[in-house]
N, C-alpha and C. Protein backbone atom coordinates (compact mmCIF):
# COMPACT_ATOMS: atom_id res chain seq x y z
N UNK A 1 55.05 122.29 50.88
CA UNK A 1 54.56 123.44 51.60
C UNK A 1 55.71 124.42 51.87
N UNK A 2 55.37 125.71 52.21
CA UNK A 2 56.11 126.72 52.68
C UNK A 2 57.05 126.76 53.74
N UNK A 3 58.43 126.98 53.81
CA UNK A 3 58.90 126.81 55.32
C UNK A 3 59.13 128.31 55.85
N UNK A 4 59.22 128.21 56.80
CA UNK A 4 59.07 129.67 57.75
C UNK A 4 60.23 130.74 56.88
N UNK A 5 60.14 131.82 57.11
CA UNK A 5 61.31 132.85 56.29
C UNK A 5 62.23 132.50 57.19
N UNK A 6 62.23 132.21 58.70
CA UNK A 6 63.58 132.80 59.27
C UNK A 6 63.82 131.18 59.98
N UNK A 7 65.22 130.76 59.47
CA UNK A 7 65.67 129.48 59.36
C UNK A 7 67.27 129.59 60.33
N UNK A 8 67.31 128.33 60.73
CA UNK A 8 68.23 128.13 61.91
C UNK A 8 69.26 127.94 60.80
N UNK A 9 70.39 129.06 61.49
CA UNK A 9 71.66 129.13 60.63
C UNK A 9 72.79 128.63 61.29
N UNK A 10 74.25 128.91 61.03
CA UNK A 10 75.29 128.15 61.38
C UNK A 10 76.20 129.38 62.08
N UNK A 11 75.44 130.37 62.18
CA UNK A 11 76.38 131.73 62.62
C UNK A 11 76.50 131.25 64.41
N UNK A 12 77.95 131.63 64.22
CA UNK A 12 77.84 130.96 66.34
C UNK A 12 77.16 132.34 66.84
N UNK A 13 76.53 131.80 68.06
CA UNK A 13 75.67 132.88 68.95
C UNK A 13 76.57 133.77 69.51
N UNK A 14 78.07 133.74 69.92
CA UNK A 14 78.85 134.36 71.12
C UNK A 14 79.06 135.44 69.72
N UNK A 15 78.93 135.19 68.42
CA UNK A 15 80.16 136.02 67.38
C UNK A 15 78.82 137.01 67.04
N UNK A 16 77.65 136.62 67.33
CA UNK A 16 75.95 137.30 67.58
C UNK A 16 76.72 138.21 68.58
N UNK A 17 76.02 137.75 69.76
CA UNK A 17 76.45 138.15 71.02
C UNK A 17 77.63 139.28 71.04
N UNK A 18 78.95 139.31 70.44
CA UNK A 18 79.71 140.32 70.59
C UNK A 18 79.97 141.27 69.90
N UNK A 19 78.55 141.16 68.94
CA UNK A 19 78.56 142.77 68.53
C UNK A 19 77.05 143.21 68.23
N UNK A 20 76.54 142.62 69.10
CA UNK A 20 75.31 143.68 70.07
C UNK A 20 75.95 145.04 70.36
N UNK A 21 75.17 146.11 69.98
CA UNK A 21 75.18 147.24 70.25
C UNK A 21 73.87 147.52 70.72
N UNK A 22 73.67 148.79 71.52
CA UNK A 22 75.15 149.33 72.44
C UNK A 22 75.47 148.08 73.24
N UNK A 23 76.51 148.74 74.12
CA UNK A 23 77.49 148.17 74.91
C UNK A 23 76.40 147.48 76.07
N UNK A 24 75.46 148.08 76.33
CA UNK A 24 74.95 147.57 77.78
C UNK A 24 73.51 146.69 76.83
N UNK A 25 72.95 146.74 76.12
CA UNK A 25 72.33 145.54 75.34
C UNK A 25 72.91 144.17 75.14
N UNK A 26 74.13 144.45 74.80
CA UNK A 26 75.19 143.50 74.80
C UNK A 26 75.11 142.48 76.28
N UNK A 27 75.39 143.54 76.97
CA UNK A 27 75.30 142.71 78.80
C UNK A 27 74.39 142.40 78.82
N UNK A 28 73.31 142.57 78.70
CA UNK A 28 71.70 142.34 79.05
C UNK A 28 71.68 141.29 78.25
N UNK A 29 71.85 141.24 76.64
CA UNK A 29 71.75 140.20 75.80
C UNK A 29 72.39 138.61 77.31
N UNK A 30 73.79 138.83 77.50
CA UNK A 30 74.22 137.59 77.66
C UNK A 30 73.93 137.52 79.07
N UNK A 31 73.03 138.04 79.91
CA UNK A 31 72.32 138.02 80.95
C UNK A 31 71.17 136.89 80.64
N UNK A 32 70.19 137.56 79.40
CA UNK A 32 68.71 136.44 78.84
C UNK A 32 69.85 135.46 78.42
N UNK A 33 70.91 134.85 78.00
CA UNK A 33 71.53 134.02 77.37
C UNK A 33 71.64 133.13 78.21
N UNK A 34 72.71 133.68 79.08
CA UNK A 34 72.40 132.66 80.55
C UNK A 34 71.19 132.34 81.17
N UNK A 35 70.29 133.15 81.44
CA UNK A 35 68.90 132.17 81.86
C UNK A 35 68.45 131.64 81.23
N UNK A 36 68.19 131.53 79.99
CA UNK A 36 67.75 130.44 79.09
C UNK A 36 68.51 129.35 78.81
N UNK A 37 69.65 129.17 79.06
CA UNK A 37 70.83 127.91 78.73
C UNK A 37 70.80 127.46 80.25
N UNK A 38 70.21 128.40 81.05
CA UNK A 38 69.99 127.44 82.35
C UNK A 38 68.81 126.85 82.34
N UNK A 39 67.71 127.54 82.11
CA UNK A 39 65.73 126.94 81.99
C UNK A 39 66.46 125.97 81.52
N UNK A 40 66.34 126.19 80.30
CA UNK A 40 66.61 125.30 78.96
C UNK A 40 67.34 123.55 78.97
N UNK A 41 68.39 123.99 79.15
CA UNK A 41 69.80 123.08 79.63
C UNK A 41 70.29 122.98 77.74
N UNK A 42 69.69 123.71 76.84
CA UNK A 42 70.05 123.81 75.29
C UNK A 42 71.18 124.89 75.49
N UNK A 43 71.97 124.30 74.18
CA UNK A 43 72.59 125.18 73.40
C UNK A 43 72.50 125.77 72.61
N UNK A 44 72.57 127.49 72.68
CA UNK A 44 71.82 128.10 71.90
C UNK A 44 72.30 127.97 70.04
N UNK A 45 71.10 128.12 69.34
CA UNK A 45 71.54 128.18 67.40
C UNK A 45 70.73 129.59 67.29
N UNK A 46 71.54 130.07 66.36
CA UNK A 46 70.57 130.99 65.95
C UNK A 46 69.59 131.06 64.68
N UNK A 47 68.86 131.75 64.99
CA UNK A 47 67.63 131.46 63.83
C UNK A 47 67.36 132.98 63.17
N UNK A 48 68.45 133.02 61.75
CA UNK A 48 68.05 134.20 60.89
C UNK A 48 69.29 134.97 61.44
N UNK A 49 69.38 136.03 61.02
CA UNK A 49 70.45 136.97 61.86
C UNK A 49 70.85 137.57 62.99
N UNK A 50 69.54 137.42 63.59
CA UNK A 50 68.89 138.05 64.94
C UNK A 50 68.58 137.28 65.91
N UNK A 51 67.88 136.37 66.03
CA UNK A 51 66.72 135.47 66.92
C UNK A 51 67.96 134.10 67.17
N UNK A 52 68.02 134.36 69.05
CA UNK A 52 69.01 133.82 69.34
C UNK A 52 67.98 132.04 70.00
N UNK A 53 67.72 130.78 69.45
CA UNK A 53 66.63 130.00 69.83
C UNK A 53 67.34 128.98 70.78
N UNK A 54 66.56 128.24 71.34
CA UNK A 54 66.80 127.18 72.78
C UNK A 54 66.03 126.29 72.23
N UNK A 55 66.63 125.09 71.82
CA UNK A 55 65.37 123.96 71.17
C UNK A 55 64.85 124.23 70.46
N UNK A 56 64.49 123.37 69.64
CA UNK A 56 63.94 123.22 68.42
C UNK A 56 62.46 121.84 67.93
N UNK A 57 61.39 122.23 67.38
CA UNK A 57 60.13 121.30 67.42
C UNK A 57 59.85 121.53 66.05
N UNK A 58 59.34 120.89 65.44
CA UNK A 58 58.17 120.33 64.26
C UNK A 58 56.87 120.31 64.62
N UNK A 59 55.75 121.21 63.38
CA UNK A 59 54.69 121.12 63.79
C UNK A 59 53.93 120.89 62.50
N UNK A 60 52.64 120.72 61.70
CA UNK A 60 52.09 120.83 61.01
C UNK A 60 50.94 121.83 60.91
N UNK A 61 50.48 122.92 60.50
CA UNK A 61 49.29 123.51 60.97
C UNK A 61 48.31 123.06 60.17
N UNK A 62 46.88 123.81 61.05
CA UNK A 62 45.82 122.98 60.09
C UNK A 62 46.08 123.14 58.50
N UNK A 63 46.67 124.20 58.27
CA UNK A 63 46.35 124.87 56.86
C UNK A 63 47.74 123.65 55.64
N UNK A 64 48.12 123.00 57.08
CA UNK A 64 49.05 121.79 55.73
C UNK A 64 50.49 122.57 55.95
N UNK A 65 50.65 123.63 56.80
CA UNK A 65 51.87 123.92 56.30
C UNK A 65 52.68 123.39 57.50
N UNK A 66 54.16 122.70 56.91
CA UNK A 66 55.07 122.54 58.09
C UNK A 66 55.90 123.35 58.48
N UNK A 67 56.49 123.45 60.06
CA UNK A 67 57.04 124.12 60.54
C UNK A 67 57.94 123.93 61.08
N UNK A 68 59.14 124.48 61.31
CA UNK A 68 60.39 123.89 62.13
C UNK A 68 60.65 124.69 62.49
N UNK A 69 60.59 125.19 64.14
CA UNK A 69 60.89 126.34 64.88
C UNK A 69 61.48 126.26 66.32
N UNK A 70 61.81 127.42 66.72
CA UNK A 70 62.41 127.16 68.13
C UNK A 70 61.64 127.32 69.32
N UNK A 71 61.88 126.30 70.58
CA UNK A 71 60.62 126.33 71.88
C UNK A 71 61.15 127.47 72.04
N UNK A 72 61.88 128.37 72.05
CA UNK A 72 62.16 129.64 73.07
C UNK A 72 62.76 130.15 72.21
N UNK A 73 63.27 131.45 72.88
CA UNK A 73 64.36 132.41 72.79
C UNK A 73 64.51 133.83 72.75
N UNK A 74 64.85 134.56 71.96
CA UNK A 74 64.80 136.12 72.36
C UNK A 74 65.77 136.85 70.85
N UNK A 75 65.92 138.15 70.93
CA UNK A 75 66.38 138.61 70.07
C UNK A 75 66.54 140.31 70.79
N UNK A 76 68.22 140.30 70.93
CA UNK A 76 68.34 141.93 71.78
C UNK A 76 67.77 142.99 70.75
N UNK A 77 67.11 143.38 70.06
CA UNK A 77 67.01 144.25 69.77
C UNK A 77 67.35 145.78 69.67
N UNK A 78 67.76 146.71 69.65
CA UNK A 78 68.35 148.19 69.86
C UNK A 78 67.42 148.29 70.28
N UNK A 79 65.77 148.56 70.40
CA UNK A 79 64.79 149.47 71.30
C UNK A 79 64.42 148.42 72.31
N UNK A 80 64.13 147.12 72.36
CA UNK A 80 63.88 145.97 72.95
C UNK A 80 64.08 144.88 72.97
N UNK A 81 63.77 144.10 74.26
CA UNK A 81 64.54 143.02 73.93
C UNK A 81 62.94 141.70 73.36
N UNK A 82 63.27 140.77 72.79
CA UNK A 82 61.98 140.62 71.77
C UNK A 82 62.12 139.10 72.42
N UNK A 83 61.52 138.65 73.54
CA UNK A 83 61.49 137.12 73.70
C UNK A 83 60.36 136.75 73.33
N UNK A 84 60.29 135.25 72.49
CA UNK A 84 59.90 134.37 71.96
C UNK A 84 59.61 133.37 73.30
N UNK A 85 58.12 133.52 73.26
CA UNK A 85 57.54 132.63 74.45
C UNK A 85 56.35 131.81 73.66
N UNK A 86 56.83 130.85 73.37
CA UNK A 86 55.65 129.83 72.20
C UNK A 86 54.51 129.09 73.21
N UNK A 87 55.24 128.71 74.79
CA UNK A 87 53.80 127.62 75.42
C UNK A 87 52.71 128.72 75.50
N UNK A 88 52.89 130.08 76.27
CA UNK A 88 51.96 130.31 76.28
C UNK A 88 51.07 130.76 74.98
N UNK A 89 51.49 130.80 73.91
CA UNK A 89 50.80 131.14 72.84
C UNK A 89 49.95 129.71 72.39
N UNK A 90 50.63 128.74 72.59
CA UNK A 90 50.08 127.14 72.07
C UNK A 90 49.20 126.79 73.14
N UNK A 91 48.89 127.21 74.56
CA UNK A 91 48.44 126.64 75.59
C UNK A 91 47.65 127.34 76.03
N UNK A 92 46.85 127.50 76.25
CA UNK A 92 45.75 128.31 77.32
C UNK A 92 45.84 128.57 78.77
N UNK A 93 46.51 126.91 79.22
CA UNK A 93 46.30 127.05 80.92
C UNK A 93 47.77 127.73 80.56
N UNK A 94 48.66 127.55 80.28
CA UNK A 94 50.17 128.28 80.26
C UNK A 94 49.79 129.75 80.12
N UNK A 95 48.72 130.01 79.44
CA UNK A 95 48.61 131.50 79.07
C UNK A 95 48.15 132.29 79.90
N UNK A 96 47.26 131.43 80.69
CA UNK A 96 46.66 132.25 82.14
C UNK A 96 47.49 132.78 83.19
N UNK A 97 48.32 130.95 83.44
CA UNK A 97 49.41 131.16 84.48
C UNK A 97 50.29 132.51 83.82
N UNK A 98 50.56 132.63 82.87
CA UNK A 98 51.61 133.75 82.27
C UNK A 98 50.92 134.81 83.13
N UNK A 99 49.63 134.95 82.72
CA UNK A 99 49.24 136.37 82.76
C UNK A 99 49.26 136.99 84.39
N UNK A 100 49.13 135.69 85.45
CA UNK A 100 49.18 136.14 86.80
C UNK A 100 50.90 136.43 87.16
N UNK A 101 51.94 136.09 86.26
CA UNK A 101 53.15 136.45 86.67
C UNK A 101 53.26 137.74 85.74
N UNK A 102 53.02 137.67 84.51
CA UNK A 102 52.72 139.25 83.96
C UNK A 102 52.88 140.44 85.02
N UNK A 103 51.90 140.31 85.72
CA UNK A 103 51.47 141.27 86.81
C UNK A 103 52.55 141.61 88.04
N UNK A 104 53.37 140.88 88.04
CA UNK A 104 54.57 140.49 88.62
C UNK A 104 55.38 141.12 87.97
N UNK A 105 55.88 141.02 87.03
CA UNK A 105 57.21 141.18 85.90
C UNK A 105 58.06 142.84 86.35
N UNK A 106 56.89 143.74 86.05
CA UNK A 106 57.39 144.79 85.82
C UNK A 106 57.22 145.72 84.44
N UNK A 107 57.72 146.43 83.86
CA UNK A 107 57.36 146.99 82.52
C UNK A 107 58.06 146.14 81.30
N UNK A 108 56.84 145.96 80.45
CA UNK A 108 56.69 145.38 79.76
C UNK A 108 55.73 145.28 78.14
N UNK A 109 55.60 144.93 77.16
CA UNK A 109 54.54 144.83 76.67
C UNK A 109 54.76 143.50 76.02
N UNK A 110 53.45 143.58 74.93
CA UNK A 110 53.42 142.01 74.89
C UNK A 110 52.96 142.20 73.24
N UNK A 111 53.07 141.11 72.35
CA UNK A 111 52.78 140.43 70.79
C UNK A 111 52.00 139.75 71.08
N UNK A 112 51.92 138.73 70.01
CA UNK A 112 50.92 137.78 69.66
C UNK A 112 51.64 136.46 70.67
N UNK A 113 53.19 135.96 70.29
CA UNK A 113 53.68 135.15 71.12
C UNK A 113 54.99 135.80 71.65
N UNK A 114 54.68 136.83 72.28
CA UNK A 114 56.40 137.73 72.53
C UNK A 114 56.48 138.92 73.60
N UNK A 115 57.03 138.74 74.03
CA UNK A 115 57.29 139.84 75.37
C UNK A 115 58.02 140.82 75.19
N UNK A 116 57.90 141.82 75.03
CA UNK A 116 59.18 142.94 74.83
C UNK A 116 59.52 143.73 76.11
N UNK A 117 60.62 143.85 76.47
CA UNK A 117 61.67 144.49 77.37
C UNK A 117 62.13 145.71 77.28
N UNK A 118 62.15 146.63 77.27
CA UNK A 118 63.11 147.10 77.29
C UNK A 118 64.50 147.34 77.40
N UNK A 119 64.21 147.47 79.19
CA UNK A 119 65.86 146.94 79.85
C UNK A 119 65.75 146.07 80.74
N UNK A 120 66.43 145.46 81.17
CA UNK A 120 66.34 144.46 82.18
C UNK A 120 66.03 144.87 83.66
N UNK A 121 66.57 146.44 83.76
CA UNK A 121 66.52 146.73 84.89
C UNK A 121 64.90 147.03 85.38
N UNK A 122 63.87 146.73 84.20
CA UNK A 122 62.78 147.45 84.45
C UNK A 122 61.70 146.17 85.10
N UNK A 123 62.66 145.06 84.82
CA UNK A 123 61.66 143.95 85.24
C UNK A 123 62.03 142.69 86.50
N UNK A 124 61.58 142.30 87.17
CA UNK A 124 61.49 141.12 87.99
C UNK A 124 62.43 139.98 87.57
N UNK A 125 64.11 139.80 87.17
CA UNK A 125 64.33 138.72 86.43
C UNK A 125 64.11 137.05 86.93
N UNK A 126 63.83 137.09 88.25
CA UNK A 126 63.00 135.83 88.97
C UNK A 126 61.63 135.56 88.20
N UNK A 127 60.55 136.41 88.06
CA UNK A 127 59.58 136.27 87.76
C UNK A 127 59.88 136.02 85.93
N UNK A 128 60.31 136.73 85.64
CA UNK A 128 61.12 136.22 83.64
C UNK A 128 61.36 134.95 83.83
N UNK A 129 62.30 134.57 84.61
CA UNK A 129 62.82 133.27 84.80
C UNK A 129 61.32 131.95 84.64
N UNK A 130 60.61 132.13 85.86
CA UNK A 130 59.50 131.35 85.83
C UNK A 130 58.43 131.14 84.44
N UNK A 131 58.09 132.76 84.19
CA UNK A 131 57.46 132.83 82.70
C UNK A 131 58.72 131.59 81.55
N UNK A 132 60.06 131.74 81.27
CA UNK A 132 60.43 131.17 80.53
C UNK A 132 60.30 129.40 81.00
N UNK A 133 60.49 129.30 82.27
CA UNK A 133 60.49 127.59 82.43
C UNK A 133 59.29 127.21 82.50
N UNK A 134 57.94 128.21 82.65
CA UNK A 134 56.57 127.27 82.31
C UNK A 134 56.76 127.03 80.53
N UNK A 135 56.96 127.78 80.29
CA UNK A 135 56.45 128.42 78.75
C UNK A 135 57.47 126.89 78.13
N UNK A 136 58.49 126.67 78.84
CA UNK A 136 59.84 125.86 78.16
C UNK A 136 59.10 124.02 78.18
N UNK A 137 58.59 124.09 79.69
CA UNK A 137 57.77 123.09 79.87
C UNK A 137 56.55 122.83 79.57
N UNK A 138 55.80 123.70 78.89
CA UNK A 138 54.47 123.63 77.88
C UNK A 138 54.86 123.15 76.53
N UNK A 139 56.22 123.41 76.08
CA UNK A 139 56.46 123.40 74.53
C UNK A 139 57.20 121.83 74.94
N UNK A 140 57.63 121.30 75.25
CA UNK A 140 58.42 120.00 75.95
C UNK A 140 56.89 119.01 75.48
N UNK A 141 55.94 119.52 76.36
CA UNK A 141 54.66 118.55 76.67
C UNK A 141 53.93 117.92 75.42
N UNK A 142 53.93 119.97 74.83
CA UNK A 142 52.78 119.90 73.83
C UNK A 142 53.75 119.18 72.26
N UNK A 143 54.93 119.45 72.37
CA UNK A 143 55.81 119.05 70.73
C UNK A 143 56.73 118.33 71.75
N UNK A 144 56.61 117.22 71.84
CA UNK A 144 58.33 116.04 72.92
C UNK A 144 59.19 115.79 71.68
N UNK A 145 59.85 115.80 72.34
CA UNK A 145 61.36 115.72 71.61
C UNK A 145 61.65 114.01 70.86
N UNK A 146 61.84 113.99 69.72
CA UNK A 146 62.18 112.60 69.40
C UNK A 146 63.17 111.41 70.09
């Protein structure tokens, strides 16, 4: 079967991390870096050139294809910042609870499994925080670690 296009590479995250542009994406980047290596208690790999991930799961979908992807993570983007929130996409009750802290957050929009940011300054980073440790502890439940 097919494996995903964007595959966990060997590039270190900090050599990512220090050339984020601009300058204040950069800060913001290692702002989400630190709360996720705290949720988390992972060390971050990166996945593809961009997509900075926290843990890693195996899945099969119905359609036969396997998958090897990351429970979390984010990607600074130049217009936004692009977090990767998989429980609530895999979970329903995770997706609800999301949606009553949603309302909380601040400005925001949302993907299929992804939150986009802008700046940091525009959102609740307590309430981010919580969205990432349900979302961290849905993907724990639903894919456990070998």
């Amino acid at each position: 079967m097919t494996e995903a296009k964007t595959q966990m590479t060997e590039t270190p995250v900090e050599a990512f991390l220090a050339a984020v542009e601009p300058p204040a994406k950069r800060e913001e980047a290692r702002v989400l870096d630190a709360m996720f290596r705290r949720v988390t208690g992972e060390a971050p790999k990166m996945w593809g050139p961009s997509i900075i991930g926290y843990g890693d799961y195996r899945t099969t979908y119905e359609s036969g294809r396997d998958v090897h992807w990351m429970r979390t993570g984010f990607s600074p983007r130049k217009a936004k910042h692009s977090l990767y929130l998989m429980g609530g996409y895999c979970d329903d009750i995770t997706a609800a609870g999301r949606d009553q802290k949603l309302a909380r957050l601040g400005k925001y929009s949302t993907g299929k499994s992804c939150l986009y940011v802008n700046k940091l300054a525009d959102i609740d980073l307590a309430v981010l925080e919580d969205i990432v440790a349900a979302d961290w502890q849905t993907m724990l439940r639903l894919f456990p670690e070998d």
